[in-house]
C-alpha atoms as a PDB file:
ATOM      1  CA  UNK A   1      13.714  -0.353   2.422  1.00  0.00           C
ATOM      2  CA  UNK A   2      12.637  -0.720  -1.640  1.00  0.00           C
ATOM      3  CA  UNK A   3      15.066  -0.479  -4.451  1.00  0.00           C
ATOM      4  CA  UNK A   4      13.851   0.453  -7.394  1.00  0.00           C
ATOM      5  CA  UNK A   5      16.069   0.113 -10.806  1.00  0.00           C
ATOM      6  CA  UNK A   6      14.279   2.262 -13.233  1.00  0.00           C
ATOM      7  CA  UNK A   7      16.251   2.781 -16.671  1.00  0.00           C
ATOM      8  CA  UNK A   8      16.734   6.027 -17.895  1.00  0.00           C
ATOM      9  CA  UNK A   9      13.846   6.499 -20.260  1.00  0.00           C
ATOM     10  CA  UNK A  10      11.164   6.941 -17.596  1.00  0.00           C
ATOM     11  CA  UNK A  11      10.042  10.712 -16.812  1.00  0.00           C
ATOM     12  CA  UNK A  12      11.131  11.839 -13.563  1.00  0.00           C
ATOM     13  CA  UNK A  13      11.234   8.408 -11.534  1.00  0.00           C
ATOM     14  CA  UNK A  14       7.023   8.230 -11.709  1.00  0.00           C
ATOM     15  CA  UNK A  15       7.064   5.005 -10.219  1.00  0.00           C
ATOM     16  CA  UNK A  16       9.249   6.483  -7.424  1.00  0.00           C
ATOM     17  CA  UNK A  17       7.014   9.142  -7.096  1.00  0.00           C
ATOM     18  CA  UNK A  18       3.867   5.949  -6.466  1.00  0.00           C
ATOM     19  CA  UNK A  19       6.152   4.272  -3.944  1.00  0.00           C
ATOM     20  CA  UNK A  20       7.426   7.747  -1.875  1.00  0.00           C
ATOM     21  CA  UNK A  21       3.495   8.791  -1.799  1.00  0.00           C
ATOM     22  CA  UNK A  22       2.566   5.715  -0.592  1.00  0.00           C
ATOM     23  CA  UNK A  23       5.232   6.340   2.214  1.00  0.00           C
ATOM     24  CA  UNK A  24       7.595   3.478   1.715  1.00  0.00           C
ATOM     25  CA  UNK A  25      11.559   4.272   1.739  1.00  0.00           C
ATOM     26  CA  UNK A  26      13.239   3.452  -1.222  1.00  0.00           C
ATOM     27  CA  UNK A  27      16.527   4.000  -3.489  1.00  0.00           C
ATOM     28  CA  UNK A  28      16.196   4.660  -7.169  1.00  0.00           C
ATOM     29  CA  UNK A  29      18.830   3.317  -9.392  1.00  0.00           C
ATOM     30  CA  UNK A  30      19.530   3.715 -13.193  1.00  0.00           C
ATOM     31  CA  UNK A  31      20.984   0.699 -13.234  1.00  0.00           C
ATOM     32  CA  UNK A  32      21.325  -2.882 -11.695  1.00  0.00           C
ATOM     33  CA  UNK A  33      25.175  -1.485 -11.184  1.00  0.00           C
ATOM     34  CA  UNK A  34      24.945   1.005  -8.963  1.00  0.00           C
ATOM     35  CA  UNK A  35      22.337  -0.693  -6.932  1.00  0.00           C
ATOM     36  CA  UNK A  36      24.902  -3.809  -6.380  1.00  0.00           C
ATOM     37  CA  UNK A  37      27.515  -0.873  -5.418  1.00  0.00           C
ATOM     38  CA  UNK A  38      24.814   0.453  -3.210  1.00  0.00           C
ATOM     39  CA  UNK A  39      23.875  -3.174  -1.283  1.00  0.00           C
ATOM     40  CA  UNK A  40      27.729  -4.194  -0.783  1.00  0.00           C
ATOM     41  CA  UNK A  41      28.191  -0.505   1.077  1.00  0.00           C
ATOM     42  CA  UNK A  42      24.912  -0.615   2.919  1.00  0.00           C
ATOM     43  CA  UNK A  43      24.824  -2.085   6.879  1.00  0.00           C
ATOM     44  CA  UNK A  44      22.098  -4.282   5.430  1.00  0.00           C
ATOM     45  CA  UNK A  45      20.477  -5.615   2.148  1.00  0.00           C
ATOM     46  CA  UNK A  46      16.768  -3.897   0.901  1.00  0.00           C
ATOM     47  CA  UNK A  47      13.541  -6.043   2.043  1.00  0.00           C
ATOM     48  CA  UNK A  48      12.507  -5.725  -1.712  1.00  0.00           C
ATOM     49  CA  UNK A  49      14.220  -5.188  -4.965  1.00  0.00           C
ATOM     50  CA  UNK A  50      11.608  -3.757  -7.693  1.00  0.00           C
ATOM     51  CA  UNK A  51      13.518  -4.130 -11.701  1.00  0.00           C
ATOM     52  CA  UNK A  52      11.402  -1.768 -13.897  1.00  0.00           C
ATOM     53  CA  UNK A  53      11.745  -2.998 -17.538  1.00  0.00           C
ATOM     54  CA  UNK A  54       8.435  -1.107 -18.792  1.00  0.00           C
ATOM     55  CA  UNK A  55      11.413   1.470 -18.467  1.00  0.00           C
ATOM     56  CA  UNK A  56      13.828  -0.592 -20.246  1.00  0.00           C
ATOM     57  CA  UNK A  57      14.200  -1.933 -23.759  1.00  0.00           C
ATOM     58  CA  UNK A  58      14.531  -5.640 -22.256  1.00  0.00           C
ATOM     59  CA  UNK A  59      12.220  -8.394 -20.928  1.00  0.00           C
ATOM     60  CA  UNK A  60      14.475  -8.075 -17.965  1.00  0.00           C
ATOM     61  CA  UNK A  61      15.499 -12.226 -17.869  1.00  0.00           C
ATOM     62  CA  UNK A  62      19.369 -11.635 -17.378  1.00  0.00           C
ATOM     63  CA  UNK A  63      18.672  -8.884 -14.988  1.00  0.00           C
ATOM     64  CA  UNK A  64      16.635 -11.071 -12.984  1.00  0.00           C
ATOM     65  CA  UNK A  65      19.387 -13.615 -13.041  1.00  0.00           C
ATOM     66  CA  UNK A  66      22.051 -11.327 -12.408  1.00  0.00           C
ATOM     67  CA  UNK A  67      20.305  -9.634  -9.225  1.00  0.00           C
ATOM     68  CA  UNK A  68      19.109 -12.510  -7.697  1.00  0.00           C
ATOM     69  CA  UNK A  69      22.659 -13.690  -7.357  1.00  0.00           C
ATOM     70  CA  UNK A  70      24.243  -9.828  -6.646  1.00  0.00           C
ATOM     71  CA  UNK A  71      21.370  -8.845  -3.756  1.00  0.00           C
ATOM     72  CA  UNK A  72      19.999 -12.222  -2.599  1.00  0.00           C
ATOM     73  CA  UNK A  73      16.341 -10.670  -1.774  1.00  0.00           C
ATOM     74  CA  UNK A  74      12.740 -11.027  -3.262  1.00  0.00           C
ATOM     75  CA  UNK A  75      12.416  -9.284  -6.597  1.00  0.00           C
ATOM     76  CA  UNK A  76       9.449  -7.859  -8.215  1.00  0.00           C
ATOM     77  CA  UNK A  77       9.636  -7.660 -11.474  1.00  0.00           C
ATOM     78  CA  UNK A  78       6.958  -4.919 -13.582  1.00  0.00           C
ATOM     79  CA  UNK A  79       7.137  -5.860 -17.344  1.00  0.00           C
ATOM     80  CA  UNK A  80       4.933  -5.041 -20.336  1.00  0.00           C
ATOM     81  CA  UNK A  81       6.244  -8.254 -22.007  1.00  0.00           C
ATOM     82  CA  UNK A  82       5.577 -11.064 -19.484  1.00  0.00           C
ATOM     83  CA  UNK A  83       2.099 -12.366 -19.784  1.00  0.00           C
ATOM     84  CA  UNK A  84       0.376 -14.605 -17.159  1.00  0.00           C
ATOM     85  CA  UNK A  85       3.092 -15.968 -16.601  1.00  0.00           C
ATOM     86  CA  UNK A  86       6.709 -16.623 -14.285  1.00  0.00           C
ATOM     87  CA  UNK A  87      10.570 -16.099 -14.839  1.00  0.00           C
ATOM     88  CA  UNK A  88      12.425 -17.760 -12.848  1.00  0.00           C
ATOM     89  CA  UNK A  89      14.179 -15.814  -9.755  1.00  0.00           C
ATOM     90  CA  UNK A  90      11.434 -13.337  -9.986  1.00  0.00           C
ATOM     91  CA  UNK A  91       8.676 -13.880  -6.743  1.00  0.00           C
ATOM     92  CA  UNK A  92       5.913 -11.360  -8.363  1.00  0.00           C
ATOM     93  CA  UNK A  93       5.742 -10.371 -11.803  1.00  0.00           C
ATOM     94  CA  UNK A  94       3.560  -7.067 -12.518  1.00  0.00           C
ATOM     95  CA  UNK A  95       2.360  -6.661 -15.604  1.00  0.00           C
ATOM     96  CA  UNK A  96       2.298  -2.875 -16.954  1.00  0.00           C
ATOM     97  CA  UNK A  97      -0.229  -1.097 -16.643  1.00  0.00           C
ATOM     98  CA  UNK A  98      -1.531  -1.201 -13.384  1.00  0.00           C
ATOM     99  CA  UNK A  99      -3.243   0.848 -10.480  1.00  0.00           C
ATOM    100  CA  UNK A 100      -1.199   1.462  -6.859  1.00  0.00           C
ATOM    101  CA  UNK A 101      -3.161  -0.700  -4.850  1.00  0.00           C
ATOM    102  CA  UNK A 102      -2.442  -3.641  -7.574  1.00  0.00           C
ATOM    103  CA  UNK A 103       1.517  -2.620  -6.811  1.00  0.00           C
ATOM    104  CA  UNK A 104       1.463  -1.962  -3.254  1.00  0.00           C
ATOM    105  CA  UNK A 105      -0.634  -5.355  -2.326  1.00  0.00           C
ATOM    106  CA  UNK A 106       2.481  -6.838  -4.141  1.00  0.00           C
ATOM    107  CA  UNK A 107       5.039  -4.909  -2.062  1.00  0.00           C
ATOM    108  CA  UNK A 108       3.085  -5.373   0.794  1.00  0.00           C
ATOM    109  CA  UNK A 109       3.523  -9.402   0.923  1.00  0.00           C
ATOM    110  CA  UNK A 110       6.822  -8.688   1.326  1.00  0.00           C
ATOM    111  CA  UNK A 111       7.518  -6.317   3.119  1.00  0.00           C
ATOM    112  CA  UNK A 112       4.842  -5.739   5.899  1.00  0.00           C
ATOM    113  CA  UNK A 113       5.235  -7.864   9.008  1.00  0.00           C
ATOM    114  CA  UNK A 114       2.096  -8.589  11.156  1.00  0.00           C
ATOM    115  CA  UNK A 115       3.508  -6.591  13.920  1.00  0.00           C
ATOM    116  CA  UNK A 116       4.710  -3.432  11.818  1.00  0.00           C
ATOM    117  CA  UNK A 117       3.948  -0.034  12.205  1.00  0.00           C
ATOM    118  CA  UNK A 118       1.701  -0.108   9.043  1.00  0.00           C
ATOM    119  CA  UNK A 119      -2.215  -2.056   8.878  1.00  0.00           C
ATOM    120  CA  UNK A 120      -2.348  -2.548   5.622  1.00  0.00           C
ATOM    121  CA  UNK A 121      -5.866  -3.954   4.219  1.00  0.00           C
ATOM    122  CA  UNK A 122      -6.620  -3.399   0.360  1.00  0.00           C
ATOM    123  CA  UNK A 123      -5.304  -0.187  -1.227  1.00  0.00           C
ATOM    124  CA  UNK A 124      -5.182   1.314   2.789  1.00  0.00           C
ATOM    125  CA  UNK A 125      -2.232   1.460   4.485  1.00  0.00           C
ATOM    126  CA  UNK A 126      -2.291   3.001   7.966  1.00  0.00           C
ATOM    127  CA  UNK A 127       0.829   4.160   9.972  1.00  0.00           C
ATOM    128  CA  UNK A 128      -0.763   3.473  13.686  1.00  0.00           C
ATOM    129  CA  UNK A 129       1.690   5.734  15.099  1.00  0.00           C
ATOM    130  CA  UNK A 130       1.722   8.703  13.358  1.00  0.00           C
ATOM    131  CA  UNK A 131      -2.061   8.156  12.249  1.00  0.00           C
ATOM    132  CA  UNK A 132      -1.637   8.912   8.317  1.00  0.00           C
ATOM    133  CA  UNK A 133      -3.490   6.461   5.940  1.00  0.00           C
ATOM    134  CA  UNK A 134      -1.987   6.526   2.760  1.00  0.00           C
ATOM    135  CA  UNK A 135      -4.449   5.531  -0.485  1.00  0.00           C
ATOM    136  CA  UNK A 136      -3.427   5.163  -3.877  1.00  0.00           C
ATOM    137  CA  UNK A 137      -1.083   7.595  -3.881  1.00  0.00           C
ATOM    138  CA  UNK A 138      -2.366  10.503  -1.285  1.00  0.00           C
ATOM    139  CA  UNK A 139      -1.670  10.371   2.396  1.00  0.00           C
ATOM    140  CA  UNK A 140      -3.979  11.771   4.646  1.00  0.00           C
ATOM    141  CA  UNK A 141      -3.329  13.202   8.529  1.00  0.00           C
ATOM    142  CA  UNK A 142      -6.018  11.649  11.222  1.00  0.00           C
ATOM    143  CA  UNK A 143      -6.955  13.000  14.277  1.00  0.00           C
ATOM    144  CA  UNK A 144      -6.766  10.009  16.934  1.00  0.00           C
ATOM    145  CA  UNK A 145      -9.972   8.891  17.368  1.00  0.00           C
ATOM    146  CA  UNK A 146     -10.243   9.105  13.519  1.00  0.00           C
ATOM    147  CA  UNK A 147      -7.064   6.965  13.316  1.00  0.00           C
ATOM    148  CA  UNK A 148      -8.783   4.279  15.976  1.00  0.00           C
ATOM    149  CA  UNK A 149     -12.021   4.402  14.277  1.00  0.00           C
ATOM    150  CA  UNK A 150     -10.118   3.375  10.929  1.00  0.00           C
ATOM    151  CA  UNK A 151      -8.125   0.702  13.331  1.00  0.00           C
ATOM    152  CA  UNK A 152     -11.240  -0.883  14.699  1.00  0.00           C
ATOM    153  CA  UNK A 153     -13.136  -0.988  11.402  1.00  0.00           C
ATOM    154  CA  UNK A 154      -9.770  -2.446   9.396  1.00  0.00           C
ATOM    155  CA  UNK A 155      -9.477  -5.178  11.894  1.00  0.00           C
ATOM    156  CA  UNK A 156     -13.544  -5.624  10.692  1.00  0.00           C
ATOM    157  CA  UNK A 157     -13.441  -5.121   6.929  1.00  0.00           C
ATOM    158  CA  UNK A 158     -15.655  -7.117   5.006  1.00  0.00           C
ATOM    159  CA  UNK A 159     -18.194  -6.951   8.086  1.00  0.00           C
ATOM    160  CA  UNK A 160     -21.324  -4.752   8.893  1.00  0.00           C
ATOM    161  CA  UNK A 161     -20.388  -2.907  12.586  1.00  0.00           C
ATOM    162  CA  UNK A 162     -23.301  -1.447  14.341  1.00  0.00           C
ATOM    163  CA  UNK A 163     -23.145   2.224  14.802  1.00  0.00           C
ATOM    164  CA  UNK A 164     -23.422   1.351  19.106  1.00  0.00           C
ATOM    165  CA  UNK A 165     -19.942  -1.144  18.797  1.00  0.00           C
ATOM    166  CA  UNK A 166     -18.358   1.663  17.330  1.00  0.00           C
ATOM    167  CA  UNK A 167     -18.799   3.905  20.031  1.00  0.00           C
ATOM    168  CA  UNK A 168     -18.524   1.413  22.576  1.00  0.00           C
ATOM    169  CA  UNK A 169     -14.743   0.215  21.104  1.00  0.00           C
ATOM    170  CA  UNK A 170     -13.857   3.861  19.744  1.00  0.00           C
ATOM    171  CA  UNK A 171     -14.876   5.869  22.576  1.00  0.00           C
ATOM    172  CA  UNK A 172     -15.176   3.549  25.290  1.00  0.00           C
ATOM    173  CA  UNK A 173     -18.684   4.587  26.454  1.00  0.00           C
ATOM    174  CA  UNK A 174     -21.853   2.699  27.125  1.00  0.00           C
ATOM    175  CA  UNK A 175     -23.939   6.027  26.110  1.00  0.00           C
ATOM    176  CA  UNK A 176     -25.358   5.906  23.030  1.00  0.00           C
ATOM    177  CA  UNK A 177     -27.940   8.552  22.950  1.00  0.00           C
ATOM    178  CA  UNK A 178     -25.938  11.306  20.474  1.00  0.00           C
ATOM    179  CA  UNK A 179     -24.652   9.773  17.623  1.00  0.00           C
ATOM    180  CA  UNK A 180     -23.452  12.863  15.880  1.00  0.00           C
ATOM    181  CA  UNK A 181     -20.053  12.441  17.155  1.00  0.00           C
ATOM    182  CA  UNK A 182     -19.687   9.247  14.954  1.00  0.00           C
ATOM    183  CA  UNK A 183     -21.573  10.408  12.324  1.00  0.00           C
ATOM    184  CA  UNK A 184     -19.150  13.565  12.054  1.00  0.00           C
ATOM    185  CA  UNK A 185     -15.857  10.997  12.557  1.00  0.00           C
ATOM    186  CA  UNK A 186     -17.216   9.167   9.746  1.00  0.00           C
ATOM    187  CA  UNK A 187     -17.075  12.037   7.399  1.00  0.00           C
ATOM    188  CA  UNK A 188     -13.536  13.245   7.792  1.00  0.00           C
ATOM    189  CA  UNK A 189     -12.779   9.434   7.443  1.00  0.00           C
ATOM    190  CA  UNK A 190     -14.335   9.327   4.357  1.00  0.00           C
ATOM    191  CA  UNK A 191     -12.779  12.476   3.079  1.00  0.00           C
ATOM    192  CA  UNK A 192      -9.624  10.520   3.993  1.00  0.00           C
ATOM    193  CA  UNK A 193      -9.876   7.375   2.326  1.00  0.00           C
ATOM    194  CA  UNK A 194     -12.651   8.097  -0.305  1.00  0.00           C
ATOM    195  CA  UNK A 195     -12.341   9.263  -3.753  1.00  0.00           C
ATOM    196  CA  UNK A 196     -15.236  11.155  -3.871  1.00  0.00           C
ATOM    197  CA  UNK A 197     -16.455  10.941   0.126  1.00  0.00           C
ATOM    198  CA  UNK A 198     -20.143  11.895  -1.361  1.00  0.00           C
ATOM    199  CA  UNK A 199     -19.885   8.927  -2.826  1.00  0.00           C
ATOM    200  CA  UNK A 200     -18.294   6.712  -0.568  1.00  0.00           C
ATOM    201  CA  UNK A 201     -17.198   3.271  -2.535  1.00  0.00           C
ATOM    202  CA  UNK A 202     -14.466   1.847   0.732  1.00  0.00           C
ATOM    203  CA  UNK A 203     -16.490   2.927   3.760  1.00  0.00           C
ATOM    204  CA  UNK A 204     -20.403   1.977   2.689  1.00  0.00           C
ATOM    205  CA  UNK A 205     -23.601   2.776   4.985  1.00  0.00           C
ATOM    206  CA  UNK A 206     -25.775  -0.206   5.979  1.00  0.00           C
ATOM    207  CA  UNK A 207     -29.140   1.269   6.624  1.00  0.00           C
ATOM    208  CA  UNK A 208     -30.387   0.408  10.241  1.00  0.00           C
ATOM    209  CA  UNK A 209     -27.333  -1.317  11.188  1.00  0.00           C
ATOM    210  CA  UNK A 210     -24.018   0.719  10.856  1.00  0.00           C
ATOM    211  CA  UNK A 211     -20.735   0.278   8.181  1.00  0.00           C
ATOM    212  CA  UNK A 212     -18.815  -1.556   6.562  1.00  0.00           C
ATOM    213  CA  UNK A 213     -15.195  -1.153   5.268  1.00  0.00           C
ATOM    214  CA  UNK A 214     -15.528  -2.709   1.941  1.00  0.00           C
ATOM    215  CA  UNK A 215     -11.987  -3.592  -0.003  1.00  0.00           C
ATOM    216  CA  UNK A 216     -13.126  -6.783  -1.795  1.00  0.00           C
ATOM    217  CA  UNK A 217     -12.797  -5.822  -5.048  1.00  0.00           C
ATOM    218  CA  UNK A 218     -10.171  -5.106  -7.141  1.00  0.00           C
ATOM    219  CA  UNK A 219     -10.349  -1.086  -8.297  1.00  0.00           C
END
């Protein structure tokens, strides 16, 4: 769970709009108030508390201060004011503006436990259960072997996988004489996870080998 204190001059909680697309749950607040009325209520505190003061006319210091005391959990701060640089009681500081895979990698740190219910690598974040990747703000429905493929090739980004291993882990078969079956998995993944998936930037061809998941760099 993600609180988010947003003051009153954003337009129709946008921020809240990034985090629900990107399928996390979280409270909005107007205030640092009625999210302290909110936490004593509550059977338990948030994992995160995000303070929005692009939304604000403050730097957000004495909120900080205040909310680190009032709900005792790590606070992100987004700010158009702080430059490279820390406030105290604040673990992140996010510097507006910035893309959703810069804020959920932040979130993410937090709030994602190696055994959860979401992979998370780069701007992808996979729910294994219900197989929906969610990327920069869209969320996507997989078919299972879609879902596994996307598994098997997260727990490999970064490396080339020959087009036989993924058939071999995918669809646990030693026959490898039709490979249209991967080559058509491969396109609804794309169309997924890709902004333009005839143009594929994440999930990259190597010629004569296979593909490679490729989140190194920053988009």
């Amino acid at each position: 769970m993600i609180y988010l204190i947003e003051g009153n001059r954003t337009h129709k909680n946008a921020l809240g709009s990034m985090l629900s697309q990107g399928g996390y749950e979280t409270k909005i607040f107007p205030n640092l108030s009625a999210a302290e009325k909110e936490a004593q209520k509550a059977p338990a505190l948030p994992d995160l508390l995000i303070i929005n003061t692009a939304t604000m006319r403050s730097s957000g210091t004495r909120l900080c201060q205040q909310a680190s005391q009032t709900i005792p959990v790590p606070l992100l701060l987004i700010t158009e004011t702080v430059k490279n640089g820390r406030l105290p009681f604040v673990n992140e500081v996010l510097n507006a503006p910035f893309t959703s895979r810069k804020l959920f990698n932040r979130i993410d740190k937090y709030l994602m436990a190696p055994d959860a219910e979401y992979m998370c690598r780069g701007p992808i974040r996979l729910h294994k259960e219900k197989c929906q990747v969610y990327v920069n703000g869209n969320v996507s429905g997989l078919t299972p072997k879609v879902c596994k493929l996307l598994r098997y090739l997260m727990d490999h980004e970064g490396q080339a996988v020959e087009r036989q291993q993924l058939i071999r882990q995918v669809w646990e078969t030693e026959y490898f004489g039709d490979t249209k079956t991967l080559d058509t998995h491969i396109v609804w993944l794309r169309k997924a996870i890709e902004i333009d998936s005839r143009d594929p930037k994440l999930l990259v061809t190597i010629r004569g080998v296979g593909y490679r998941l490729d989140l190194s760099a920053e988009k």
